[in-house]
Protein backbone atom coordinates (compact mmCIF):
# COMPACT_ATOMS: atom_id res chain seq x y z
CA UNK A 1 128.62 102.92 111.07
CA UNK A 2 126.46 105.31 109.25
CA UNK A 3 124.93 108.45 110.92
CA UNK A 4 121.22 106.92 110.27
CA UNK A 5 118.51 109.61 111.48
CA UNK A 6 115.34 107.40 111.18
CA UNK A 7 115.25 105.01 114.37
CA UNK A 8 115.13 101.71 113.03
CA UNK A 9 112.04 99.33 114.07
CA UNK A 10 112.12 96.33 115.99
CA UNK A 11 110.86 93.88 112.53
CA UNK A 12 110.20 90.86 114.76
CA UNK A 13 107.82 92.87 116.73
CA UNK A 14 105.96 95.15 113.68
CA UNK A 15 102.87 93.37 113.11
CA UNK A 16 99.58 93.29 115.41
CA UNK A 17 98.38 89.78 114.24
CA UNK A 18 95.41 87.29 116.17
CA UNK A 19 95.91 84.50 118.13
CA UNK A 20 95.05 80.87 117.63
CA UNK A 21 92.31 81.25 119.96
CA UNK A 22 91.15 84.10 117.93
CA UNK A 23 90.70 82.34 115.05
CA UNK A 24 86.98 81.27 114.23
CA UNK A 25 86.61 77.41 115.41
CA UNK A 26 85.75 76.04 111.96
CA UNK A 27 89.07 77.36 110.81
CA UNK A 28 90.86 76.04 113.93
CA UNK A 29 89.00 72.70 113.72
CA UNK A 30 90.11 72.64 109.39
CA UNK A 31 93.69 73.32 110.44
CA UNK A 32 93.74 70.59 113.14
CA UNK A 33 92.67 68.24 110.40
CA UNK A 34 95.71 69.31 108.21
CA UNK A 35 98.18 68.67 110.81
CA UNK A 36 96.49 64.95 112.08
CA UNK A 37 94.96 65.82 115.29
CA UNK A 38 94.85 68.62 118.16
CA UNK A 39 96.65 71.43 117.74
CA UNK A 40 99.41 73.77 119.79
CA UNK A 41 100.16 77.01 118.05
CA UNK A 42 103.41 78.91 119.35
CA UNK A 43 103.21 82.57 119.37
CA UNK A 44 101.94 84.83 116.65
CA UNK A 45 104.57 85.99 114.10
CA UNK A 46 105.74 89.08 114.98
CA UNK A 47 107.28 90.17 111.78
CA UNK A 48 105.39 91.61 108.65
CA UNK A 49 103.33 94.69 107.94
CA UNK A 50 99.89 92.86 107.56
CA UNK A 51 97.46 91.35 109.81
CA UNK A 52 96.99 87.69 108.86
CA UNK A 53 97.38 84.85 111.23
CA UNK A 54 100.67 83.58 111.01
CA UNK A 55 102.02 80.97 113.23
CA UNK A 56 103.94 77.77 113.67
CA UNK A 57 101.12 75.11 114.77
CA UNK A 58 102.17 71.91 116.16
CA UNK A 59 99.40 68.76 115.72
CA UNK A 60 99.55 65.49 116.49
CA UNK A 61 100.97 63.71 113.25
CA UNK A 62 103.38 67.35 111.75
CA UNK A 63 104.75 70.64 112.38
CA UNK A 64 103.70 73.82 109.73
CA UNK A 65 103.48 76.95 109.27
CA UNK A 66 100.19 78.14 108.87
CA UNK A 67 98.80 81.36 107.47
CA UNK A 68 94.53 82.46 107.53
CA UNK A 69 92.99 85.52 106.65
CA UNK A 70 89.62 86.49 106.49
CA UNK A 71 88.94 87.34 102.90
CA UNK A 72 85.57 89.62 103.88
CA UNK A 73 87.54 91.98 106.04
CA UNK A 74 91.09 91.96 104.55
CA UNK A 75 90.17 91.35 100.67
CA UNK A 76 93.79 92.79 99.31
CA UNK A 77 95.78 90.22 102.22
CA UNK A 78 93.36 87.37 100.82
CA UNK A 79 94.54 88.15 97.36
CA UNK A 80 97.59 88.00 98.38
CA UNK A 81 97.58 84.65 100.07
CA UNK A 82 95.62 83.24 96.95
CA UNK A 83 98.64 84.84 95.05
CA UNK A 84 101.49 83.55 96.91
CA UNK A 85 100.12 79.77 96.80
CA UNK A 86 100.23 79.51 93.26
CA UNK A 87 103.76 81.38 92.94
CA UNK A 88 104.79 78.94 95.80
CA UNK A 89 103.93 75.92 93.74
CA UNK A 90 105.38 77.01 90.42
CA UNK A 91 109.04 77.71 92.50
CA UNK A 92 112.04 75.51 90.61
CA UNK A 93 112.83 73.54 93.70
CA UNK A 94 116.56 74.64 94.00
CA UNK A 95 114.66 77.70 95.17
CA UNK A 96 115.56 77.74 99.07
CA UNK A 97 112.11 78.82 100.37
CA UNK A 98 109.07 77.10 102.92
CA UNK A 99 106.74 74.95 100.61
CA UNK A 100 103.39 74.92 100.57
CA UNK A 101 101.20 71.77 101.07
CA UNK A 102 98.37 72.53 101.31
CA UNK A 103 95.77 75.48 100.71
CA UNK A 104 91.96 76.07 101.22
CA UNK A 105 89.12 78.61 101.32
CA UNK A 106 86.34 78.31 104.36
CA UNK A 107 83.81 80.70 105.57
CA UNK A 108 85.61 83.05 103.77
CA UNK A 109 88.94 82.55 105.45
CA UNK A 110 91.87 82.01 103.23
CA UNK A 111 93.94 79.35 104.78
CA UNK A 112 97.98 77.94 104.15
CA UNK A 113 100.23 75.44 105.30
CA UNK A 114 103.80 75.48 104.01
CA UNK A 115 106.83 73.41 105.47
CA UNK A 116 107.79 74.76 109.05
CA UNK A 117 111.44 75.91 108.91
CA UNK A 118 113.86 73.63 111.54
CA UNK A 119 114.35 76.37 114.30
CA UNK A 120 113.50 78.85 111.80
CA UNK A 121 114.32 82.68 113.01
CA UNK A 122 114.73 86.14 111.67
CA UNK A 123 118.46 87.18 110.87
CA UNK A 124 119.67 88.96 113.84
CA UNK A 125 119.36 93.09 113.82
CA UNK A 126 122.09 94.14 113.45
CA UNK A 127 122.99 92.08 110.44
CA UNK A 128 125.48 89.52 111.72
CA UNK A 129 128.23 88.47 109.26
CA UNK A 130 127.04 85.15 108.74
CA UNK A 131 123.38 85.19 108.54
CA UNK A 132 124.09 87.92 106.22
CA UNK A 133 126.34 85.47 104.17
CA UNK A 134 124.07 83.13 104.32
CA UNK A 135 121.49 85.01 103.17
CA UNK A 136 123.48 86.05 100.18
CA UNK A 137 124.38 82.56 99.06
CA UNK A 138 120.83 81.68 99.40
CA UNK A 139 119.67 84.90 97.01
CA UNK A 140 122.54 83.25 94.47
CA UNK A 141 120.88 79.81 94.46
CA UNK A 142 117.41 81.38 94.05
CA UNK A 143 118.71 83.87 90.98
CA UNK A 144 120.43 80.92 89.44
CA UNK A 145 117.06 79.15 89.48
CA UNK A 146 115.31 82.27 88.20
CA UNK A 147 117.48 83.01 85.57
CA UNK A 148 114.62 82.46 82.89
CA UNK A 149 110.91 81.75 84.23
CA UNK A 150 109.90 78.06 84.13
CA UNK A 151 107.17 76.84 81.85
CA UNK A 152 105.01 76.71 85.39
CA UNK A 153 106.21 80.35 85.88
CA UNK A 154 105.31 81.48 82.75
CA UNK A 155 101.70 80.44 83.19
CA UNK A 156 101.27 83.26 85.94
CA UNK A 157 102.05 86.28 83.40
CA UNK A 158 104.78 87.29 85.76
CA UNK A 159 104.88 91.44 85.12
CA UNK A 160 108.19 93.20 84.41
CA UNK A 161 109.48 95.56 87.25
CA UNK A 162 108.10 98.41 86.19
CA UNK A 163 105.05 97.46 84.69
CA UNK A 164 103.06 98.88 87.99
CA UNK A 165 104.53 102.36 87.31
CA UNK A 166 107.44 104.45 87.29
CA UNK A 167 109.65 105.61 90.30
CA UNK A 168 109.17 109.53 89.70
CA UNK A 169 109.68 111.05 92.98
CA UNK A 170 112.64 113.12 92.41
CA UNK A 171 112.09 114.18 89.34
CA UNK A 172 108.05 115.08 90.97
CA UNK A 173 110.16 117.01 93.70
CA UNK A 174 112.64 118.86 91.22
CA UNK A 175 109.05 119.50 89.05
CA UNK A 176 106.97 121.16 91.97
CA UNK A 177 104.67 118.46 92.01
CA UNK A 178 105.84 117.15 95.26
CA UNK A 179 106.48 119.69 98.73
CA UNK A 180 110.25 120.10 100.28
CA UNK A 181 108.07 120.19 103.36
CA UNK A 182 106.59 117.13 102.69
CA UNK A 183 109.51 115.21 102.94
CA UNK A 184 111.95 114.54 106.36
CA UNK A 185 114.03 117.78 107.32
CA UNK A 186 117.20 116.01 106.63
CA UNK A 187 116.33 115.58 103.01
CA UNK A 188 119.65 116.77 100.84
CA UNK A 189 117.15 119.10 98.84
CA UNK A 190 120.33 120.45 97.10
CA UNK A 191 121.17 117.38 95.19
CA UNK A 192 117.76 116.61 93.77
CA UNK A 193 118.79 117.40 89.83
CA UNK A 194 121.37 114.53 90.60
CA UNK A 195 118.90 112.32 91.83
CA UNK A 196 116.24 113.05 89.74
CA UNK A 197 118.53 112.53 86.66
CA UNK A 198 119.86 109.09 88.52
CA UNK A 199 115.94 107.97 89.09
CA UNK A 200 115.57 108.36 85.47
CA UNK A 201 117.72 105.43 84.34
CA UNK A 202 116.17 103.03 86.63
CA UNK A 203 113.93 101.72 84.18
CA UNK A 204 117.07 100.63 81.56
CA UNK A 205 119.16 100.15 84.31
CA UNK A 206 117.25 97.10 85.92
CA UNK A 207 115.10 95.73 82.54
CA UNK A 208 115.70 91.90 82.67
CA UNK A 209 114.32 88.60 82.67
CA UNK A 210 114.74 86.80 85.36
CA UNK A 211 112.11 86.18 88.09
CA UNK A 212 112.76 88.48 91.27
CA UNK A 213 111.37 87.79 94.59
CA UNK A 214 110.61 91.84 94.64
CA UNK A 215 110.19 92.15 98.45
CA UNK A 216 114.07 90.36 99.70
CA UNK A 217 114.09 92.18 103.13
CA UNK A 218 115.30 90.65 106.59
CA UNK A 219 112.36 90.16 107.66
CA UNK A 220 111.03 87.85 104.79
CA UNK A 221 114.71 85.43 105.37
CA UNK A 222 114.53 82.62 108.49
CA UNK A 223 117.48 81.17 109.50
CA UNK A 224 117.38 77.59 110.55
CA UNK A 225 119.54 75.01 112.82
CA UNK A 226 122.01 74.46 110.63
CA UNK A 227 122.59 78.03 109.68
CA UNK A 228 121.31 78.36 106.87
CA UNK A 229 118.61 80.96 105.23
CA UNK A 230 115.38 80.61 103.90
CA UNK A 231 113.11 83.09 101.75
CA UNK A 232 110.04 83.31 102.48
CA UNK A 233 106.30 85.29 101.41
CA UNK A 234 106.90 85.10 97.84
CA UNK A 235 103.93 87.67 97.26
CA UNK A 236 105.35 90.13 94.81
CA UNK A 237 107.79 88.39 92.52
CA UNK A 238 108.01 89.94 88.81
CA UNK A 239 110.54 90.33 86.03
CA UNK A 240 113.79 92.22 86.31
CA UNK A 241 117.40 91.94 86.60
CA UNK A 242 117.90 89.44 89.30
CA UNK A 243 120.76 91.85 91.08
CA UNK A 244 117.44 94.58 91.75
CA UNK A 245 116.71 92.32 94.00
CA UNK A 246 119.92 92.80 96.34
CA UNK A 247 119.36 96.34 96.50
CA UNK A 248 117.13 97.16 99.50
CA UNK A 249 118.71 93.94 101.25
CA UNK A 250 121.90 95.27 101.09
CA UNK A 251 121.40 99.12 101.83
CA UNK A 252 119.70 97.37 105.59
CA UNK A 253 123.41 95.67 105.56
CA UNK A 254 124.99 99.52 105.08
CA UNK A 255 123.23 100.43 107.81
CA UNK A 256 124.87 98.02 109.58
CA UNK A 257 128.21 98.89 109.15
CA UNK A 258 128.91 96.03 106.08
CA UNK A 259 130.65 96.88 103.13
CA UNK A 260 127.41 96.99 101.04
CA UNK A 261 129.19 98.21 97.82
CA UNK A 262 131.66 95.34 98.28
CA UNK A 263 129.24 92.66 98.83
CA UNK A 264 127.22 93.81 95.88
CA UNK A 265 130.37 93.48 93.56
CA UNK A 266 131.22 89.99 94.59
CA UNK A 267 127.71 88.91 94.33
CA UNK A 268 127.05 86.22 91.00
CA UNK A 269 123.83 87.97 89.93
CA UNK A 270 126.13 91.19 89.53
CA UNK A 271 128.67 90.61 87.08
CA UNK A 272 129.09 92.99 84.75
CA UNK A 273 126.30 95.88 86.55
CA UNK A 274 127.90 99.30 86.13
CA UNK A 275 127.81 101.52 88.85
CA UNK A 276 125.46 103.58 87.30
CA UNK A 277 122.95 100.76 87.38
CA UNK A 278 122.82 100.94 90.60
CA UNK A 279 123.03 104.11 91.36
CA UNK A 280 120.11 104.55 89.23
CA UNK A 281 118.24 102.03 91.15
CA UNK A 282 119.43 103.47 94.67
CA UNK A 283 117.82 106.73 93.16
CA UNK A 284 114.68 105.36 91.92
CA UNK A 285 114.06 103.23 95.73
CA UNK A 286 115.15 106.06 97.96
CA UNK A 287 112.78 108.40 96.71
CA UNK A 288 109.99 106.08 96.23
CA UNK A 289 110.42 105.02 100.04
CA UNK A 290 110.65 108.48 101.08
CA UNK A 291 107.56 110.13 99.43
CA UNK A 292 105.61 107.04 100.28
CA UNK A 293 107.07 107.01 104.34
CA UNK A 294 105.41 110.44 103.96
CA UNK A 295 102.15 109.33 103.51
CA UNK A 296 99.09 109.78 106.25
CA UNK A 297 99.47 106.63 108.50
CA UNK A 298 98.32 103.58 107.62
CA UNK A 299 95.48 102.08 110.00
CA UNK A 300 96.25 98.85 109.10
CA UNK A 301 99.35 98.67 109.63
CA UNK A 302 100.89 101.25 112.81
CA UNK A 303 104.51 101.36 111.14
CA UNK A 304 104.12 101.06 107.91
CA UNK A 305 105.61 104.52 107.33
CA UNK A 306 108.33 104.32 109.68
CA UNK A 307 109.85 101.40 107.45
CA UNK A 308 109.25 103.18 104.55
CA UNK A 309 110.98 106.51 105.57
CA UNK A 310 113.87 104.11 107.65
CA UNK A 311 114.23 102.37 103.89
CA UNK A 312 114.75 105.43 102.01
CA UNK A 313 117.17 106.84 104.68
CA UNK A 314 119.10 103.58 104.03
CA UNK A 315 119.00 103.53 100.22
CA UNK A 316 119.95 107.44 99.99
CA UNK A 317 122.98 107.27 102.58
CA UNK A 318 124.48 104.27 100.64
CA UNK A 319 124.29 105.93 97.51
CA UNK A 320 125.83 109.18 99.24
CA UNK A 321 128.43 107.14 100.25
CA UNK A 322 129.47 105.51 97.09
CA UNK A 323 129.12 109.36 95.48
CA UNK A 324 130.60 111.26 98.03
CA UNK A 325 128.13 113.28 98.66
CA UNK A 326 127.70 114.47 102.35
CA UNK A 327 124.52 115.91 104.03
């Protein structure tokens, strides 16, 4: 097991989200319409870094999974919910994720009801072997789909990976334009020329095609009855190299104690990826997470930073460990 100085959250218990009784009536009363008569909602979602309703509701005719915002004080989460429904809908269905069914605006609430997962629940922390396995089949049947973006895909002007920006961190730090002291104490200062020079493949390293869910982390993956995995909050996605998307999944599987290395070789989205590639990308996430973890706290969402730090711990000791470097 990896010395791992960042304490790892609790990611079913990171979001501070209302409760179906906080939720305006109208909303409530739209809802209960959806799902054919009164209502039950089970607890809050406790997973996630926003603070959207999000809850399995139980009526008298189905069982979903329903999502509501309110679009005047969260704007960016509305967006985001608009966003996701129409991504949702354009999904090949070999994709293995919740679908929606329905979606509607009120009052200026923002309001979603996809499929409720059978038992659905997070993958266990630590990563068990299984749910980890299971997870990575489901990522292969979901790149295989996403190989090329569908005609319905292609209507949404999906945006390559790094079309937001480039990850510049340690090449900022090696530059002066970001502080030592800035960053975590146990920051390997002494190898940032290697990682800045690593960071600055990333963008040839993961150019591709193929429609990435861009946010694959545990806590976006439900496990159901029989086992198997679900991905969920399809937000983000954009074009890459579907094996970028493995990279942040698998350093939280590192930190577990899996062979990550391994289990990225024998992964289908990864044949023929030199090691470079992803070692450039382990580069380019590391110190992305890292800068951004040291950031001034997020308000709307308590820990927010603690991920982000935790996440570039993660991606930095795995690619210590596959360059034998030691800090």
């Amino acid at each position: 097991m990896p010395h791992i100085v960042t304490p790892r959250l609790q990611y079913a218990s990171t979001a501070a989200r209302p409760r179906w009784g906080d939720l305006p009536q109208g909303i409530r009363q739209l809802i209960s319409r959806h799902l054919g008569g009164a209502v039950e909602a089970e607890a809050s979602a406790g997973s996630g870094f926003t603070s959207g309703f999000a809850a399995v509701a139980h009526g008298t005719s189905r069982t979903q999974f329903i999502k509501a915002v309110n679009g005047e004080t969260n704007p960016v989460i509305a967006n985001c919910y608009r966003r996701e429904a129409l991504i949702n809908r354009a999904l090949p269905p070999e994709v293995p994720a919740p679908r929606l069914q329905w979606f509607e605006e009120q009052d200026d609430w923002v309001v979603l009801g996809f499929d409720a997962v059978d038992g659905g629940r997070m993958p266990a922390e630590p990563w068990e072997p299984n749910e980890l396995d299971a997870t990575l089949n489901a990522y292969a049947t979901t790149a295989e789909a996403l190989a090329a973006p569908s005609p319905s895909m292609l209507e949404l002007a999906l945006k390559p990976v790094d079309a937001e920006g480039d990850f510049t961190d340690w090449r900022d730090l090696q530059a002066g334009g970001t502080k030592p002291e800035d960053l975590p104490a146990w920051v390997p200062l002494q190898l940032t020329p290697q990682l800045a020079e690593l960071e600055s493949k990333w963008r040839t390293a993961t150019a591709g095609h193929a429609v990435l869910h861009h946010d694959l982390r545990q806590d976006n993956v439900l496990i159901d009855t029989s086992d198997a995995a679900w991905i969920c909050d399809w937000n983000w996605p954009c074009l890459g190299a579907s094996w970028f998307d493995l990279v942040l999944l698998l350093a939280t599987a590192f930190a577990d104690g899996h062979d990550a290395t391994t289990l990225f070789a024998a992964h289908p989205t990864t044949h023929g990826v030199a090691d470079e590639q992803l070692d450039a990308a382990l580069a380019a996430l590391s110190g992305f997470f890292l800068a951004s973890g040291a950031q001034p706290s997020a308000d709307w969402s308590p820990h927010l930073r603690q991920h982000q730090t935790w996440c570039g711990e993660v991606t930095l000791r795995w690619l210590a460990d596959r360059r034998r470097w030691i800090f």
